[in-house]
C-alpha atoms as a PDB file:
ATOM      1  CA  UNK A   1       0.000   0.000   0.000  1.00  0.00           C
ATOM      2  CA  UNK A   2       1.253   3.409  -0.832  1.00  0.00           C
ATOM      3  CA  UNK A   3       0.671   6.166   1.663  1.00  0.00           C
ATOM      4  CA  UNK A   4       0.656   9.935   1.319  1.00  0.00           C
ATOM      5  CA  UNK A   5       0.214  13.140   2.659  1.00  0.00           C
ATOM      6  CA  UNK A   6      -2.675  15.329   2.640  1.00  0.00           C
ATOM      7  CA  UNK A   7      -0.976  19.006   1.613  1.00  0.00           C
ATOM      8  CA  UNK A   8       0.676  19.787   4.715  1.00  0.00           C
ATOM      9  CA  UNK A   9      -1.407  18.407   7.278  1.00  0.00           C
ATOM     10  CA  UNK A  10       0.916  15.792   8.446  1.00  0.00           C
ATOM     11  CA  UNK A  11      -1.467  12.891   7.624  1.00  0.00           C
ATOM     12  CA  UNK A  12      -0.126  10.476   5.679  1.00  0.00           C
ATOM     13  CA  UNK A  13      -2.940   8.204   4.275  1.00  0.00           C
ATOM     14  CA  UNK A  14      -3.377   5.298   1.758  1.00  0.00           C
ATOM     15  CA  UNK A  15      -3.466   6.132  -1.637  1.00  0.00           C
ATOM     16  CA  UNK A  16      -7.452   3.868  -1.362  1.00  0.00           C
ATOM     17  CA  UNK A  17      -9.170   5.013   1.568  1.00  0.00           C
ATOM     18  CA  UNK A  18     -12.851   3.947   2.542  1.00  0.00           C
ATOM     19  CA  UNK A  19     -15.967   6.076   1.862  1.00  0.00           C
ATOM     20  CA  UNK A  20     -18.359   5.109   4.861  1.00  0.00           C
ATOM     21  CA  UNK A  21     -21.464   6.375   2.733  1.00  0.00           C
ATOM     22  CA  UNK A  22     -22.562   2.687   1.577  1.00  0.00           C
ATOM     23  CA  UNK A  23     -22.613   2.327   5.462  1.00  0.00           C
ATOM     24  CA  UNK A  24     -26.337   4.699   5.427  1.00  0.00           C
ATOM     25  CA  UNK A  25     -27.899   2.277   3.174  1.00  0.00           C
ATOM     26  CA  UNK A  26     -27.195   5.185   0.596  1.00  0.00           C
ATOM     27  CA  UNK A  27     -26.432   2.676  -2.628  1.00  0.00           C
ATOM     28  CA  UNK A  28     -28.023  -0.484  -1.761  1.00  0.00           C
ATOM     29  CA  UNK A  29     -29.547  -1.981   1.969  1.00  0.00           C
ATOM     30  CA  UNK A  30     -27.034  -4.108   4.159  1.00  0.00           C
ATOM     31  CA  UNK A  31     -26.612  -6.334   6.963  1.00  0.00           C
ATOM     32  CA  UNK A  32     -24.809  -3.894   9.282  1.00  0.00           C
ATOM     33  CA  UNK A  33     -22.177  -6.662  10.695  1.00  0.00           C
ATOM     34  CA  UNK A  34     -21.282  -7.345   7.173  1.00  0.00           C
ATOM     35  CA  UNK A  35     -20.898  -3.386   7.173  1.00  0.00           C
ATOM     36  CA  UNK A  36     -18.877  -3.678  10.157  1.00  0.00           C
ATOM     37  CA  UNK A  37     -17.091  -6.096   9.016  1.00  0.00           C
ATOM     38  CA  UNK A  38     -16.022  -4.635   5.656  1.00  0.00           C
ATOM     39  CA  UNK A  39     -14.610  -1.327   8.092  1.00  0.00           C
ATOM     40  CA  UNK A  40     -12.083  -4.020   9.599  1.00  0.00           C
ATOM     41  CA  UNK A  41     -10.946  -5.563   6.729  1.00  0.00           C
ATOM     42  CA  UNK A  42     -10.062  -2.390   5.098  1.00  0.00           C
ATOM     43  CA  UNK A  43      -8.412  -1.418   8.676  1.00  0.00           C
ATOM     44  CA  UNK A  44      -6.316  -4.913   9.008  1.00  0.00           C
ATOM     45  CA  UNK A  45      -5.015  -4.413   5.233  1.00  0.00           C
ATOM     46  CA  UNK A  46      -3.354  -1.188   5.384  1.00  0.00           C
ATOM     47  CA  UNK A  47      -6.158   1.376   5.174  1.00  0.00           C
ATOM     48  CA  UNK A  48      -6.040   4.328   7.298  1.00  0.00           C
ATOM     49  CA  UNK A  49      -8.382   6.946   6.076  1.00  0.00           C
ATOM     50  CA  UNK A  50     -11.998   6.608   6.457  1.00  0.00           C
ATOM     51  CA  UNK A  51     -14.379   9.562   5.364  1.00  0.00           C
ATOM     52  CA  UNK A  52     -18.041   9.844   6.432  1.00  0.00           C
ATOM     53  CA  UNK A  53     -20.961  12.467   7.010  1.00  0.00           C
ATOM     54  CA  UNK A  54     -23.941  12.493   9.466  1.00  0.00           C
ATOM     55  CA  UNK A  55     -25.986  13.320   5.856  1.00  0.00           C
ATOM     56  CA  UNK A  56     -24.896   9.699   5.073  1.00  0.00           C
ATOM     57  CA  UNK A  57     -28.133   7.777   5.735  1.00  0.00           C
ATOM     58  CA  UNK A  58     -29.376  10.113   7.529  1.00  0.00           C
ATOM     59  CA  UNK A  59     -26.865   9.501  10.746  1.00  0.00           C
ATOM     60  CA  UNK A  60     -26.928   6.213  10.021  1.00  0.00           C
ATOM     61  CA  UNK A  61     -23.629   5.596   8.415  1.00  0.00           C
ATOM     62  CA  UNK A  62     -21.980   7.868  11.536  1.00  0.00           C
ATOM     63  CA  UNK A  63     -23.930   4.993  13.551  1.00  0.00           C
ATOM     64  CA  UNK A  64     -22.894   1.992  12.356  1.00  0.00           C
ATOM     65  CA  UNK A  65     -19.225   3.562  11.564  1.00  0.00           C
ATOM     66  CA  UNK A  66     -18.966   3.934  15.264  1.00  0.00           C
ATOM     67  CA  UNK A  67     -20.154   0.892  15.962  1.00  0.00           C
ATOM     68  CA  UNK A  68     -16.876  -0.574  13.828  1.00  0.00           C
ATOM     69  CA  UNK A  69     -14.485   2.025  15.035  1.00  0.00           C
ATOM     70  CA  UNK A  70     -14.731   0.633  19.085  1.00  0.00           C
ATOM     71  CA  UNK A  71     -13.232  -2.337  18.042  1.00  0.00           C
ATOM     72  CA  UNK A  72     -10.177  -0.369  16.232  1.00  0.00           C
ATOM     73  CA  UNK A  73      -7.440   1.523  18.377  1.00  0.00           C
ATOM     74  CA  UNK A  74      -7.430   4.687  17.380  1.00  0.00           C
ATOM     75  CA  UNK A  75      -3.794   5.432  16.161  1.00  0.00           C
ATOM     76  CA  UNK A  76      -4.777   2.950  12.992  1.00  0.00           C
ATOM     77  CA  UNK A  77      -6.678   5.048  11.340  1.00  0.00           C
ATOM     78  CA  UNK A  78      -7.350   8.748  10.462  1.00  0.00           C
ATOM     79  CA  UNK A  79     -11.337  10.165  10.468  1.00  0.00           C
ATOM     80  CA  UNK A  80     -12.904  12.368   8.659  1.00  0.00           C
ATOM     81  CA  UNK A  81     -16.427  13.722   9.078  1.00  0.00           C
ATOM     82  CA  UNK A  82     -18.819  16.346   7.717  1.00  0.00           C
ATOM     83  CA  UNK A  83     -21.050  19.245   8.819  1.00  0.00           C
ATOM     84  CA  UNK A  84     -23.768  21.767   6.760  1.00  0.00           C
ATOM     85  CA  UNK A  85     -25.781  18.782   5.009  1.00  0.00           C
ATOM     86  CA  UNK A  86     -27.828  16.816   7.224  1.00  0.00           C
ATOM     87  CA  UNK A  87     -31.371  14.759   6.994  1.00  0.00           C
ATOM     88  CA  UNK A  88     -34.400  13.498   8.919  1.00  0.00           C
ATOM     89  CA  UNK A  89     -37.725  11.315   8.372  1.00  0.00           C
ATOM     90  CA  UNK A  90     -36.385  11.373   4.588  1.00  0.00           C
ATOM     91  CA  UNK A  91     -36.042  14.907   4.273  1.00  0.00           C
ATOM     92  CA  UNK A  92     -32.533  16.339   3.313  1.00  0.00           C
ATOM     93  CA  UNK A  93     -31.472  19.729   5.425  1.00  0.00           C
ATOM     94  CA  UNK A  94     -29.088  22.084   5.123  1.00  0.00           C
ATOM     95  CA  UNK A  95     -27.442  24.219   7.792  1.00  0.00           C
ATOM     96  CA  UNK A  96     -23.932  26.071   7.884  1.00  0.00           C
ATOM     97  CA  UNK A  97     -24.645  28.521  10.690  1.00  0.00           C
ATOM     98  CA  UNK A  98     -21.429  28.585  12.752  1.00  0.00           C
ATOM     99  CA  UNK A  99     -23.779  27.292  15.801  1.00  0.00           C
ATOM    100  CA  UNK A 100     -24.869  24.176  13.959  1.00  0.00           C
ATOM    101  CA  UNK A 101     -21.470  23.122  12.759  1.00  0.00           C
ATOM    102  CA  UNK A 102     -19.510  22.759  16.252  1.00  0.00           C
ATOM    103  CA  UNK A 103     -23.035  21.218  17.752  1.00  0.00           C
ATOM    104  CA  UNK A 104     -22.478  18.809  14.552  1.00  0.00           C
ATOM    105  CA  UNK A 105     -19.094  17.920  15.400  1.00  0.00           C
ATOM    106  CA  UNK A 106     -19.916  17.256  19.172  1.00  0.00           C
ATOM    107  CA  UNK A 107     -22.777  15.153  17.830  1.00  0.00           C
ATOM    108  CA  UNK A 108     -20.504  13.095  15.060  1.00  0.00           C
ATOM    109  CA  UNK A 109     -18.136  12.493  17.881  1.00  0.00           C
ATOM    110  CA  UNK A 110     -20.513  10.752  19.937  1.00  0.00           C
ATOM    111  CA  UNK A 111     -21.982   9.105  16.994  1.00  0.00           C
ATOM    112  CA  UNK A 112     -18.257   7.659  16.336  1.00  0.00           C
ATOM    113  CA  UNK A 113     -16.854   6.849  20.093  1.00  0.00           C
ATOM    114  CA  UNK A 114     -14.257   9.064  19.627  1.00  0.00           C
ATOM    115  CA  UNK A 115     -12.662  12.191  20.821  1.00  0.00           C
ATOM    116  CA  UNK A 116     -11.480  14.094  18.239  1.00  0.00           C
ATOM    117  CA  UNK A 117     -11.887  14.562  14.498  1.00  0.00           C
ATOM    118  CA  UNK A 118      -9.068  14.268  12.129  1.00  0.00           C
ATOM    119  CA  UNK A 119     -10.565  16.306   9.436  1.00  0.00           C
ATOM    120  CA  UNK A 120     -13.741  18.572   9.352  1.00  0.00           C
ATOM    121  CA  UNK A 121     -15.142  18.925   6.145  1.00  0.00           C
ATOM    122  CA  UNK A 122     -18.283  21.547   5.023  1.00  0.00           C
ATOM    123  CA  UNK A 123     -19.858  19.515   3.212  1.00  0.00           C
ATOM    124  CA  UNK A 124     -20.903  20.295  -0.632  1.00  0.00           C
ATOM    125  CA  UNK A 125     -20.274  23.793  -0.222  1.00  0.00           C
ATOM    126  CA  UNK A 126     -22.356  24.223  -3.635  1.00  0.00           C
ATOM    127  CA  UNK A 127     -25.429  23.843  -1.331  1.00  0.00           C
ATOM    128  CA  UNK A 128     -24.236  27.364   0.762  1.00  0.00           C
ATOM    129  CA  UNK A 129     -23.816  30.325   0.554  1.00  0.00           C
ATOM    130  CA  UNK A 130     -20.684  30.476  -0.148  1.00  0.00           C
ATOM    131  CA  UNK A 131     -20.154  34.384   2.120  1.00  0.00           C
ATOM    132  CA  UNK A 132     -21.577  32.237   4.878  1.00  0.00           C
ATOM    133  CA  UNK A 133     -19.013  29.354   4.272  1.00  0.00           C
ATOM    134  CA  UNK A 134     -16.098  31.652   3.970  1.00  0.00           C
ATOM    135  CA  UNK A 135     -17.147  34.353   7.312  1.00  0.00           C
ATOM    136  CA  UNK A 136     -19.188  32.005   9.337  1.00  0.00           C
ATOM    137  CA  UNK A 137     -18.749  28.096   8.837  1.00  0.00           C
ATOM    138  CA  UNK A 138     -14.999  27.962   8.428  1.00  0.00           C
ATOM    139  CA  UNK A 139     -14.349  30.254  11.211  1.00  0.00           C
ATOM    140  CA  UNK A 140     -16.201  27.910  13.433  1.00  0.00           C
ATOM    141  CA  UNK A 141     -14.219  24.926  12.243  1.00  0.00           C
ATOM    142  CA  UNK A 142     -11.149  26.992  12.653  1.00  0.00           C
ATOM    143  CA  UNK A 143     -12.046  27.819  16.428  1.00  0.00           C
ATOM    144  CA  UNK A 144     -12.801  23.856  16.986  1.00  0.00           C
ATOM    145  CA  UNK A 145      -9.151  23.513  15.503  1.00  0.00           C
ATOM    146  CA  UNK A 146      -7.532  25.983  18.126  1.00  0.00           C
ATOM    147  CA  UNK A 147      -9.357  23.911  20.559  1.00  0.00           C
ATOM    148  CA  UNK A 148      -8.004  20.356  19.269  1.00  0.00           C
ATOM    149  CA  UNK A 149     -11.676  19.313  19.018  1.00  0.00           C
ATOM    150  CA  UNK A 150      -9.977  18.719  15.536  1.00  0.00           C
ATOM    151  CA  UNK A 151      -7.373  18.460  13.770  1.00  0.00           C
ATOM    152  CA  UNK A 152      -7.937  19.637   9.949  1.00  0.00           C
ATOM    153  CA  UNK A 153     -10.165  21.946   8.295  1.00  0.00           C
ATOM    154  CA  UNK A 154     -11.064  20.656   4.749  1.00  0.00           C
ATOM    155  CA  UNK A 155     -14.116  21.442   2.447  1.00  0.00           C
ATOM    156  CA  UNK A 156     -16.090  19.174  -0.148  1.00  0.00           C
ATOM    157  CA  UNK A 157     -17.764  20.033  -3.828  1.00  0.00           C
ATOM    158  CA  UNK A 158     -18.905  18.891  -6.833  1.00  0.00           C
ATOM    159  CA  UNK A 159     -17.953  22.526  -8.796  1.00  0.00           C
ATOM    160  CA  UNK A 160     -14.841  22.918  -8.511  1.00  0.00           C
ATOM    161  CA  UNK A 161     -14.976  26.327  -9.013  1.00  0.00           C
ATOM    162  CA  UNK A 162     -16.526  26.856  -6.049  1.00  0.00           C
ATOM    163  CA  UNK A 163     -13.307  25.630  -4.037  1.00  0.00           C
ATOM    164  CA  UNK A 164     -11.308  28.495  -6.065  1.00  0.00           C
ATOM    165  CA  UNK A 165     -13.382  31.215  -4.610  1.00  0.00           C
ATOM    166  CA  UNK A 166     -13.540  30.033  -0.740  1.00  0.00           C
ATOM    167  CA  UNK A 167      -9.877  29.760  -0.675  1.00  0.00           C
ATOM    168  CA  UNK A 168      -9.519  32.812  -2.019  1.00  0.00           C
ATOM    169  CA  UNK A 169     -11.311  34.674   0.008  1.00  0.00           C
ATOM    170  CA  UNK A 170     -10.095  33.279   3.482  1.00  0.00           C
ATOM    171  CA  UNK A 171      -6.591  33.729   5.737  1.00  0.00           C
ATOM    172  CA  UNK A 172      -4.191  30.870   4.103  1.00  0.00           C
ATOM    173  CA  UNK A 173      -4.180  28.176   6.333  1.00  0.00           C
ATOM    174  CA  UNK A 174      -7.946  27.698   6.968  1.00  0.00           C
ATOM    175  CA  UNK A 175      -8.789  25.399   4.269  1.00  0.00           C
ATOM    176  CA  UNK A 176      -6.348  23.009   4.403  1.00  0.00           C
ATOM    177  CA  UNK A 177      -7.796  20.030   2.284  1.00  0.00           C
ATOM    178  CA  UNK A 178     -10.170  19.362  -0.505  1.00  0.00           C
ATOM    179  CA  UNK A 179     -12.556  16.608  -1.760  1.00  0.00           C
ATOM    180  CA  UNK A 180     -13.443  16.324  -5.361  1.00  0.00           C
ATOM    181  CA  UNK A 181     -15.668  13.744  -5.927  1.00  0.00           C
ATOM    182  CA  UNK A 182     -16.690  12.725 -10.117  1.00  0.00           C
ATOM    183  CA  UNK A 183     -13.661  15.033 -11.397  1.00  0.00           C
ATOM    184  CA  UNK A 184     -10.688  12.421 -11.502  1.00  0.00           C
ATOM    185  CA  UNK A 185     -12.079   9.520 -13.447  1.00  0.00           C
ATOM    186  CA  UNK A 186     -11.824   7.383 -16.998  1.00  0.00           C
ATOM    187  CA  UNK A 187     -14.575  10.081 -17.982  1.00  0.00           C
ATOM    188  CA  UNK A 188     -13.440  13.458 -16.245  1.00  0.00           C
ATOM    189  CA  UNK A 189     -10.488  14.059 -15.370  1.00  0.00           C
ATOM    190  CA  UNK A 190     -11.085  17.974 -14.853  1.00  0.00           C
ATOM    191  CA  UNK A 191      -9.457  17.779 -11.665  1.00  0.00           C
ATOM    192  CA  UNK A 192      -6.136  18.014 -12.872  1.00  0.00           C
ATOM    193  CA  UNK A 193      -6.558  21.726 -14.278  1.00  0.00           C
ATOM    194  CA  UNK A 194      -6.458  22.951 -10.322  1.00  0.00           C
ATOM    195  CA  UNK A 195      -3.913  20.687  -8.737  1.00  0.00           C
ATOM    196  CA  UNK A 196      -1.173  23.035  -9.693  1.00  0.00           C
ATOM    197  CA  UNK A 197      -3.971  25.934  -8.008  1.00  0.00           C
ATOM    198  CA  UNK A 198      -4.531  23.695  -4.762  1.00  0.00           C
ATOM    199  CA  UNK A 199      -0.350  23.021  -4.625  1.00  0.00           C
ATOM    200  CA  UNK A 200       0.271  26.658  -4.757  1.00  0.00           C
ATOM    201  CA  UNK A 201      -1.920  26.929  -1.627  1.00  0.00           C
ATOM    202  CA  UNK A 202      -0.719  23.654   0.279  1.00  0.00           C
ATOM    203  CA  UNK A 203      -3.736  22.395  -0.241  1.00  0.00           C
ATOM    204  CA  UNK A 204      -4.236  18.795  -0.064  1.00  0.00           C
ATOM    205  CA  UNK A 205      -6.794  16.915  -2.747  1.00  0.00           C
ATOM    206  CA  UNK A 206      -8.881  14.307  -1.885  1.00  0.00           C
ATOM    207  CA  UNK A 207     -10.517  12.160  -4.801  1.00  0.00           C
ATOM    208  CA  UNK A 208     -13.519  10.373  -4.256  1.00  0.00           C
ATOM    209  CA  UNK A 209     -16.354   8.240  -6.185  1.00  0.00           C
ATOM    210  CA  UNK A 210     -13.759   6.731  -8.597  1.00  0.00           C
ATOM    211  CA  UNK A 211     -16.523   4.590 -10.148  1.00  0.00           C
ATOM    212  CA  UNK A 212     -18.746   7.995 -10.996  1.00  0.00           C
ATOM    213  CA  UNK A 213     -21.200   6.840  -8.607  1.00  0.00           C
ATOM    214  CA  UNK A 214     -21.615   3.580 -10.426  1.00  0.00           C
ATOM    215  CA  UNK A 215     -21.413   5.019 -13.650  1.00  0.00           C
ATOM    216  CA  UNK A 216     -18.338   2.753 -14.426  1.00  0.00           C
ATOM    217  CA  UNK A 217     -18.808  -0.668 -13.047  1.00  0.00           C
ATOM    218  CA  UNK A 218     -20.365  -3.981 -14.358  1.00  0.00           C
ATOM    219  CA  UNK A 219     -23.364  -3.641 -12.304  1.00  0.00           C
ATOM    220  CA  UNK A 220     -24.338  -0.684 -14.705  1.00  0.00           C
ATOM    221  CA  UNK A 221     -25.452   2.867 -13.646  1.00  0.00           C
ATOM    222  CA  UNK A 222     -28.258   3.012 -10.974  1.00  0.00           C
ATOM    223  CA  UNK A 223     -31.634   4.618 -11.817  1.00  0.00           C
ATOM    224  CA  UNK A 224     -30.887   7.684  -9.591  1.00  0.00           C
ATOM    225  CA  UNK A 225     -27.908   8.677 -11.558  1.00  0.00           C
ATOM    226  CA  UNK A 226     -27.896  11.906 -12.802  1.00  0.00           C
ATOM    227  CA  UNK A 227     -25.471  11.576 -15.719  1.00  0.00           C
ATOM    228  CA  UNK A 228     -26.327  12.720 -19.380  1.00  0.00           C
ATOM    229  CA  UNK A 229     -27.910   9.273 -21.383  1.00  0.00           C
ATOM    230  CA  UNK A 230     -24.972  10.001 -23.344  1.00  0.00           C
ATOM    231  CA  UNK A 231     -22.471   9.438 -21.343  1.00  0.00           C
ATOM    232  CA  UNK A 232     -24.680   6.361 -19.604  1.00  0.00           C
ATOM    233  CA  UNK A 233     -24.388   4.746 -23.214  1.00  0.00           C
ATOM    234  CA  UNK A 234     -20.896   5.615 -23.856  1.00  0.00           C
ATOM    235  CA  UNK A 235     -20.053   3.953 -20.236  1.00  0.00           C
ATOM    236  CA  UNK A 236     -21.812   0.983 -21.156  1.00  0.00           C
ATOM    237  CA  UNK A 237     -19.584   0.440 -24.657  1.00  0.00           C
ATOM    238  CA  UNK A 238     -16.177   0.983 -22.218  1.00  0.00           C
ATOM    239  CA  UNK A 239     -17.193  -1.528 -19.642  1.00  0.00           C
ATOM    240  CA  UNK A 240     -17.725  -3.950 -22.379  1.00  0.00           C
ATOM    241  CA  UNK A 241     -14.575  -3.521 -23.958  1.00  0.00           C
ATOM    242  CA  UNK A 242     -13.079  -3.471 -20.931  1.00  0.00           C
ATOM    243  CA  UNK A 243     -14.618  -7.330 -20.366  1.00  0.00           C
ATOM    244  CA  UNK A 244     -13.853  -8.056 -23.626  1.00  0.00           C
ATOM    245  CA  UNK A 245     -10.212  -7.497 -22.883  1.00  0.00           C
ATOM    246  CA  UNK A 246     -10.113 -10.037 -19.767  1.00  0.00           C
ATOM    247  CA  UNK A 247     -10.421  -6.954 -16.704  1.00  0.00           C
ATOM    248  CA  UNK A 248     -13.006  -4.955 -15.735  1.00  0.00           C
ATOM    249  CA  UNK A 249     -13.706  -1.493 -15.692  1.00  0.00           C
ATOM    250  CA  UNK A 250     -13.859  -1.250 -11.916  1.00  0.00           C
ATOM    251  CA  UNK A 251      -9.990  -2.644 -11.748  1.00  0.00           C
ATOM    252  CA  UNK A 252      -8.842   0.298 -14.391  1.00  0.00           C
ATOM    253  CA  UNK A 253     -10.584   2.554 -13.139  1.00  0.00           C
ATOM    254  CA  UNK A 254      -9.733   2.293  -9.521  1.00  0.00           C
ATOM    255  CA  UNK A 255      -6.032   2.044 -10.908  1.00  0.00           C
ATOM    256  CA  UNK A 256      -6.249   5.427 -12.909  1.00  0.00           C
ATOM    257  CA  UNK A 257      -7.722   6.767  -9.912  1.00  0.00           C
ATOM    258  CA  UNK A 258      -4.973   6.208  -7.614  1.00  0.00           C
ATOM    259  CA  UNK A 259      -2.302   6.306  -9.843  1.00  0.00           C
ATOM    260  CA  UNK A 260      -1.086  10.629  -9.542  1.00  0.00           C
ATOM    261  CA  UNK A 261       0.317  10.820  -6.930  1.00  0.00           C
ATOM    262  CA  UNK A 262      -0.528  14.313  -6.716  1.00  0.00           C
ATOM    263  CA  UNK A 263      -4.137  13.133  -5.050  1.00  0.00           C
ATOM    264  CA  UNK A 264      -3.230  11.943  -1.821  1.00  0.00           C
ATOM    265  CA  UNK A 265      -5.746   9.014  -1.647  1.00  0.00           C
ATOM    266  CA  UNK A 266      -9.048   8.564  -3.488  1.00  0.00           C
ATOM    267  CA  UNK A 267     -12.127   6.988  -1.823  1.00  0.00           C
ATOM    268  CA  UNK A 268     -14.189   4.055  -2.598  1.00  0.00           C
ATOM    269  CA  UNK A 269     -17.568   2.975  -0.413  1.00  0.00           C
ATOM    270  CA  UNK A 270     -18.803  -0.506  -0.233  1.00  0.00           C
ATOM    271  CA  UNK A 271     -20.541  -2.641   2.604  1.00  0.00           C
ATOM    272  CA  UNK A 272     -18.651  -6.249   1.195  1.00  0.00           C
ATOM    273  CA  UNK A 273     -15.480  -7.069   2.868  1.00  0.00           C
ATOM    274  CA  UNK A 274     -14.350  -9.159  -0.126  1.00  0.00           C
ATOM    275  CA  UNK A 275     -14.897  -5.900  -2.243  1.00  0.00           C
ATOM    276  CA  UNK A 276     -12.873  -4.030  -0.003  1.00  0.00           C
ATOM    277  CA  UNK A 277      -9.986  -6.400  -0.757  1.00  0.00           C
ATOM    278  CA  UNK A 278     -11.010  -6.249  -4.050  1.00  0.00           C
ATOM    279  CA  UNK A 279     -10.308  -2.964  -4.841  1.00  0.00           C
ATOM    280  CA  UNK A 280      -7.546  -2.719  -2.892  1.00  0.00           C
ATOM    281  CA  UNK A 281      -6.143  -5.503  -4.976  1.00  0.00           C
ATOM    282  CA  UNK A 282      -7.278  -3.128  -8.168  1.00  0.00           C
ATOM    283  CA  UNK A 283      -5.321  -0.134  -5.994  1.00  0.00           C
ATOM    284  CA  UNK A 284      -2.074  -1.994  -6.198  1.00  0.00           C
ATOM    285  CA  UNK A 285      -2.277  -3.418  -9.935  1.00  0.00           C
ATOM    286  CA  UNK A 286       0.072  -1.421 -12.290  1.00  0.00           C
ATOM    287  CA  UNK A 287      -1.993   0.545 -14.737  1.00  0.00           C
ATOM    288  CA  UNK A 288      -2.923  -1.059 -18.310  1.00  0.00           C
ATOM    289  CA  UNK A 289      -1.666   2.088 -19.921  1.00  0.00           C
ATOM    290  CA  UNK A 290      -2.829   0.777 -23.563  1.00  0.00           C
ATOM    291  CA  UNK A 291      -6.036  -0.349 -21.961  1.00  0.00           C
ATOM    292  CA  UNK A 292      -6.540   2.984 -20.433  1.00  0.00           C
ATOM    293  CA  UNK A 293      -5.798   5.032 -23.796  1.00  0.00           C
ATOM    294  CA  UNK A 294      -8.795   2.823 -25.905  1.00  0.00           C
ATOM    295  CA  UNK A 295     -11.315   3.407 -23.009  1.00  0.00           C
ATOM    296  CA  UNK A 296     -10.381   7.382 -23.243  1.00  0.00           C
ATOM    297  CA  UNK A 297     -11.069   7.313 -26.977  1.00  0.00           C
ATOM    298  CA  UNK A 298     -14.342   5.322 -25.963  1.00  0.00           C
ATOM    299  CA  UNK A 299     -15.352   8.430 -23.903  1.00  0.00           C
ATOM    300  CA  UNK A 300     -14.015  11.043 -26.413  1.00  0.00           C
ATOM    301  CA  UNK A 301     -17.557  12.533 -27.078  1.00  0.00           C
ATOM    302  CA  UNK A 302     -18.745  12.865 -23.542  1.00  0.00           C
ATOM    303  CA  UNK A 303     -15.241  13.056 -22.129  1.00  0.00           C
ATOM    304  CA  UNK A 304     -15.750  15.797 -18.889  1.00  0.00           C
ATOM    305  CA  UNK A 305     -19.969  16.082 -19.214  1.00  0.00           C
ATOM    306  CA  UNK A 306     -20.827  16.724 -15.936  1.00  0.00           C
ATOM    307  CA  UNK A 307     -24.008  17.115 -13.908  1.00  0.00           C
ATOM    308  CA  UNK A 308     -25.937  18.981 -11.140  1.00  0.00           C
ATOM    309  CA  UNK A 309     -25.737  17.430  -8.093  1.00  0.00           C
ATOM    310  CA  UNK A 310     -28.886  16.638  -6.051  1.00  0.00           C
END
């Protein structure tokens, strides 16, 4: 397993880390002690990062996360959580008052047994305001860091954009991290246009959803998925090519995911221990560099569509 650091933070983290969102029930149901399970097996084979969010099943994924986590001494692993997007009965909410974020954190930590947070994330800052984000949420977070109640200040996004403009209009030093999720993939790869922005700033990147949210996997693209039909169509001729060639699309793209190591670590969620060695097994494969160039001409007409989140 390769490790590295997140910009300057000191935290030096597996290039595949685990997404705790499958852990809500958000993809698919599970048995929660197969989701417990699948926490310790990435733990006991060399992953140390694990990223979740109270908006993850509605607290559920904090719940069950910290159910997993009392089992695990706590210098094995790093933690990152989330405050500003939250839910209840079924109903998303949204809050990034400075008041709501630090009772958040308190909350997450009780959720998760533990007591402190690695990294505090707002989450999908393309939800906010982003004034409020800059003069009110992060300025919370920062006070929580002063404290110790963390460690890291980081923010998350779909438009990446949006990241530009916070950290431009805050003290360096407050926004520490970033997580991309969607933009460092076999079908966008916009990503790479700010790494040389986020470097300038010490600014470490975070990748996440390296399978576009299902988008590129055998399975085939949920119903939910927000994606152009394009680009659903164009994902369906690359997976079979991809079979066709004797690997799957899940092993290249986990392996073009984690292969600059400019992006300290990129996450994956799942609830199945034996896909958690799985892709960790895809993680530490060498890239199929010919493989990788016939799948990119296979996305050449949709290459970087995007979408609205939701």
């Amino acid at each position: 397993m390769q490790y590295r650091e997140i910009g300057k933070t000191g935290m030096k983290v597996s290039a595949i880390s685990f997404g705790a969102s499958s852990l809500g029930g958000v993809f698919h149901s599970l048995k929660e002690e197969t989701g417990i399970e699948a926490v310790h097996t990435a733990v006991d084979n060399g992953i140390n990062f694990i990223d979740v969010s109270p908006y993850y099943g509605h607290l559920k994924a904090e719940v069950v996360l910290g159910k997993a986590l009392k089992n695990i001494d706590r210098s094995r692993y790093y933690l990152s959580t989330k405050v500003g997007r939250y839910g209840q009965d079924g109903v998303n909410t949204w809050d990034y008052s400075a008041r709501k974020a630090k009772e958040s954190v308190y909350e997450s930590m009780e959720r998760l047994h533990v007591d402190y947070i690695d990294l505090i994330n707002i989450h999908d800052i393309e939800f906010a305001d982003l004034e409020q984000v800059c003069n009110e949420t992060l300025p919370a977070l920062v006070d929580l860091r002063r404290e110790g109640v963390v460690k890291h200040v980081g923010i998350t996004n779909l438009n990446l954009r949006h990241f530009h403009y916070v950290i431009d209009h805050v003290p360096a030093g407050t926004v520490e991290s970033v997580l991309s999720f969607c933009h460092y993939t076999l079908n966008d790869d916009a990503l790479v246009d700010s790494l040389d922005y986020f470097e300038s700033k010490e600014i470490g990147v975070i990748n996440a959803s390296p399978f576009s949210m299902g988008l590129l996997t055998e399975r085939g693209v949920p119903d939910w998925h927000p994606a152009p039909e394009a680009l659903k169509r164009l994902a369906q001729k690359a997976t079979a090519y991809c079979k066709s060639k004797g690997t799957s699309i899940e092993a290249l793209a986990v392996a073009f995911s984690v292969n600059n190591p400019r992006i300290a670590t990129t996450l994956f969620s799942t609830t199945n221990p034996e896909n958690v060695l799985k892709t960790i097994r895809y993680a530490e494969t060498p890239l199929n560099e010919e493989l990788l160039a016939e799948v990119k001409r296979i996305f050449e007409p949709g290459f970087r569509d995007t979408w609205v989140n939701s």
